[in-house]
N, C-alpha and C. Protein backbone atom coordinates (compact mmCIF):
# COMPACT_ATOMS: atom_id res chain seq x y z
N UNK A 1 164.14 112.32 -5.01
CA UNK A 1 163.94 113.27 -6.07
C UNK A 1 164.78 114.51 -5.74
N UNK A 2 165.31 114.94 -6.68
CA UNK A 2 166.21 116.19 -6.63
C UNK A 2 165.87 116.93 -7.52
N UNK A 3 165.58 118.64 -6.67
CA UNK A 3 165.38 119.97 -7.47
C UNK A 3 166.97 120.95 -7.40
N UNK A 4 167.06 121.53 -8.28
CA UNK A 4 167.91 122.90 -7.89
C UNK A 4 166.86 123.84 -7.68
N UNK A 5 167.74 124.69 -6.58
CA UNK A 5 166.91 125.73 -5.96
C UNK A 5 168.51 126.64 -6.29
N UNK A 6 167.45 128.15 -6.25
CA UNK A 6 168.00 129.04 -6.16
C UNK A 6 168.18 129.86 -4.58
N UNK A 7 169.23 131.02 -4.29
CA UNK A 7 169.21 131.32 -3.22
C UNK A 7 169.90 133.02 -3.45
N UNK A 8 168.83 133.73 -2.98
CA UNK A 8 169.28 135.32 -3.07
C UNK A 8 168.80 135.95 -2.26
N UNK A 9 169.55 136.77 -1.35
CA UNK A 9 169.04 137.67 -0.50
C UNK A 9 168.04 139.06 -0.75
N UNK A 10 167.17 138.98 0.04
CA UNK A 10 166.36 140.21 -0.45
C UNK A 10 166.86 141.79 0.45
N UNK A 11 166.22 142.59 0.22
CA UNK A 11 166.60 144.23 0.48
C UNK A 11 166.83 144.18 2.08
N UNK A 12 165.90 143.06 2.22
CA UNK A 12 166.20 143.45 3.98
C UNK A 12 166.58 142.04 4.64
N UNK A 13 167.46 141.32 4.13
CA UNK A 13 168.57 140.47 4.50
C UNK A 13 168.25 139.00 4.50
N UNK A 14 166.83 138.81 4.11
CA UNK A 14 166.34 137.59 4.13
C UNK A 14 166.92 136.66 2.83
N UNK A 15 167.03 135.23 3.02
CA UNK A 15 167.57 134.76 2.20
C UNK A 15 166.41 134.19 1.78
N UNK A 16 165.95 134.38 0.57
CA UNK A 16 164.77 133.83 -0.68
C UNK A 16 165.35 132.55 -1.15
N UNK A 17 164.45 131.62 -1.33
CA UNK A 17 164.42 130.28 -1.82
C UNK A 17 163.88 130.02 -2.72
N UNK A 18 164.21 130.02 -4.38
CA UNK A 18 163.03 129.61 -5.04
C UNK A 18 163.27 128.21 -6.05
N UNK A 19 162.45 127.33 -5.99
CA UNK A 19 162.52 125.83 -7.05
C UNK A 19 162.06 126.48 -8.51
N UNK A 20 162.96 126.44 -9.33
CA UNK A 20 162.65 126.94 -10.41
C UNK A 20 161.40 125.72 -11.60
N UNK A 21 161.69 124.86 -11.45
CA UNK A 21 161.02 123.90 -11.66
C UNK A 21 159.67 123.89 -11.18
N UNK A 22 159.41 124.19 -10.55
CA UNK A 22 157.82 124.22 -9.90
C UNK A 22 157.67 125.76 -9.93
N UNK A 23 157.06 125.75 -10.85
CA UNK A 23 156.24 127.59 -10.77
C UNK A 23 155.78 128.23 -9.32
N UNK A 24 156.15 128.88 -8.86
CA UNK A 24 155.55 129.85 -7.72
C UNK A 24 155.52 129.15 -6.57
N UNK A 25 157.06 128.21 -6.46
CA UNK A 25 157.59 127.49 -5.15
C UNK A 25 158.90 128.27 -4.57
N UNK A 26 158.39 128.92 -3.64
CA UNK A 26 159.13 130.19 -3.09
C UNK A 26 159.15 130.12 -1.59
N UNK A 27 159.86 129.73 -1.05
CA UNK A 27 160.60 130.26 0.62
C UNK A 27 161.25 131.11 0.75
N UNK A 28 161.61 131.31 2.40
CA UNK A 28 162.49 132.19 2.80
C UNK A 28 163.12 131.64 4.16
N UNK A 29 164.33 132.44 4.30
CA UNK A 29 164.59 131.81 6.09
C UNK A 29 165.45 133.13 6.50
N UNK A 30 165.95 133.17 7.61
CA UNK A 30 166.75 133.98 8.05
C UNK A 30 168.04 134.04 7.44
N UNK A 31 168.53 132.83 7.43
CA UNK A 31 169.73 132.38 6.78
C UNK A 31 169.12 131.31 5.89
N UNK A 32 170.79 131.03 5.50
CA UNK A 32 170.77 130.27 4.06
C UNK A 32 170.25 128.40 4.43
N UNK A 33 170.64 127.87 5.47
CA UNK A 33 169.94 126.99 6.52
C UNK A 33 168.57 126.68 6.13
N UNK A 34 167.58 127.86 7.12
CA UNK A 34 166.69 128.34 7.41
C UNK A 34 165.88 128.35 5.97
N UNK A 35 166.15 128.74 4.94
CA UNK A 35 165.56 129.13 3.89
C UNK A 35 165.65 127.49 3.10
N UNK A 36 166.44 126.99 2.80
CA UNK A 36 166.60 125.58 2.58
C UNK A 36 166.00 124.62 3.42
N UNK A 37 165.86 124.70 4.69
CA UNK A 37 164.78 123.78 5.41
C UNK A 37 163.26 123.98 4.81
N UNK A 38 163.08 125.61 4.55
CA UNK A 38 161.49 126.05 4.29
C UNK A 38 161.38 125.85 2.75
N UNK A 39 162.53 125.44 1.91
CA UNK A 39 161.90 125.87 0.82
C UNK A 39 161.71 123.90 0.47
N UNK A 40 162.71 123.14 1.59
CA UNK A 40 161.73 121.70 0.88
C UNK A 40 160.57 121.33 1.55
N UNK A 41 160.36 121.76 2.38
CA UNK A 41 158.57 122.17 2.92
C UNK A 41 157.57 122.71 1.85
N UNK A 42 158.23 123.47 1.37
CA UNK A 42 157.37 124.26 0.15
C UNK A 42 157.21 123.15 -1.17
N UNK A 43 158.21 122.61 -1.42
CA UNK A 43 158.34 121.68 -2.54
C UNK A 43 157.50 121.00 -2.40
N UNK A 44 157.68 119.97 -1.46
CA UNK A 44 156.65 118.84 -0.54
C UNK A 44 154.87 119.66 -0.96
N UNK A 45 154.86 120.63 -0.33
CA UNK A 45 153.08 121.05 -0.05
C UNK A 45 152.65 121.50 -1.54
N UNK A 46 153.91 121.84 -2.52
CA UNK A 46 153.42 122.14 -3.79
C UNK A 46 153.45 120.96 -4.23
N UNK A 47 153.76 119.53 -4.51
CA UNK A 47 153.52 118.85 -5.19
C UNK A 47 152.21 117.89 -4.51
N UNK A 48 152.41 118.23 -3.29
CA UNK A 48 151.11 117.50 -2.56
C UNK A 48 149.62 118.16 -3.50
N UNK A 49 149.83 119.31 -3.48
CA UNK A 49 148.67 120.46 -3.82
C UNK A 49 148.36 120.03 -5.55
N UNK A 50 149.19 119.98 -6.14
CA UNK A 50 149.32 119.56 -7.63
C UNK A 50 148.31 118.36 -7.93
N UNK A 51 148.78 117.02 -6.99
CA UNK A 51 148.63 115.89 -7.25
C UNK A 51 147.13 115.96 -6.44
N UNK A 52 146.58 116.71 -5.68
CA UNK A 52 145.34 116.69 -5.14
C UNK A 52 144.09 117.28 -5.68
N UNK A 53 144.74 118.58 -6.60
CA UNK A 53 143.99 119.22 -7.88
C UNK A 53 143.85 118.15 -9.16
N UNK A 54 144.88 117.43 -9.27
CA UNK A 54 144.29 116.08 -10.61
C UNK A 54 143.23 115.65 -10.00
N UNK A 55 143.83 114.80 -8.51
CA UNK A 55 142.80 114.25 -8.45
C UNK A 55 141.04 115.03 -8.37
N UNK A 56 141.35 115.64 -8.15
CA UNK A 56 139.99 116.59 -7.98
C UNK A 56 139.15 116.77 -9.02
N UNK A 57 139.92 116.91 -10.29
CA UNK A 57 139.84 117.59 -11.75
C UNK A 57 139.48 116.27 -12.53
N UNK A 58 139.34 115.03 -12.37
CA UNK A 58 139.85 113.83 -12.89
C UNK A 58 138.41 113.33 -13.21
N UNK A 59 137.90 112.64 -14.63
CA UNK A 59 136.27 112.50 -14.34
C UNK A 59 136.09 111.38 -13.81
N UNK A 60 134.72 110.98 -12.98
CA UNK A 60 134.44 109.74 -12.25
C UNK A 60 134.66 108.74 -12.81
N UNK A 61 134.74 108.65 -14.39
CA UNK A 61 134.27 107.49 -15.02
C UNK A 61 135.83 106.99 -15.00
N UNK A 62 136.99 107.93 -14.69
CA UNK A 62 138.31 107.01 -15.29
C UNK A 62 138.46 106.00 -14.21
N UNK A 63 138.90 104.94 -13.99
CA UNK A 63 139.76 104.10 -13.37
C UNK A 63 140.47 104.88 -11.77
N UNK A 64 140.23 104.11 -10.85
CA UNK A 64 141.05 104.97 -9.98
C UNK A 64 142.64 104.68 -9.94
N UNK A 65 143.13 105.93 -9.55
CA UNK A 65 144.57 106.26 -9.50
C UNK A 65 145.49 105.30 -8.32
N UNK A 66 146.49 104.74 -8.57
CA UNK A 66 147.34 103.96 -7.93
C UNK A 66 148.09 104.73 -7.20
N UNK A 67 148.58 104.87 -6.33
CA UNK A 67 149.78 105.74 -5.38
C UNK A 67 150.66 104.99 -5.61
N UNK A 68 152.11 106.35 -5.62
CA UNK A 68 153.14 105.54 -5.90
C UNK A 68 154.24 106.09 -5.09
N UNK A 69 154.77 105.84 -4.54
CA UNK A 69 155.91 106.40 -3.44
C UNK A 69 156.97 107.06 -4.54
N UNK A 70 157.78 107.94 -4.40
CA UNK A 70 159.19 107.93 -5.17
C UNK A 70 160.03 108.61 -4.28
């Protein structure tokens, strides 16, 4: 799976990471590296977090959910 990410330095030299596609998926790193290693960490734990709130949210009575690798 492939996101575009954005990459802009902030006031005090840090390079910001953000997946525009996923609302309020935001890293940082020292460098541009650094910030791209953390921000597909971030991707990863936001879609983990997403898919763990359905399930959470989901009523007993439906069918259970299949896992699916992609």
């Amino acid at each position: 799976m492939l996101f575009h990410v954005t990459i802009e330095e902030d006031e005090d030299g840090w390079q910001v990471a953000e997946c525009l596609a996923l609302p309020g998926c935001v890293s940082q790193g020292r460098d541009e590296q650094e910030a791209l290693a953390n921000i597909k960490e971030a991707i990863e734990a936001w879609l983990w977090a997403e898919d763990q709130k359905h399930l959470r949210d989901r009523p007993a009575s439906e069918r259970a959910p299949v896992l699916v690798s992609v």
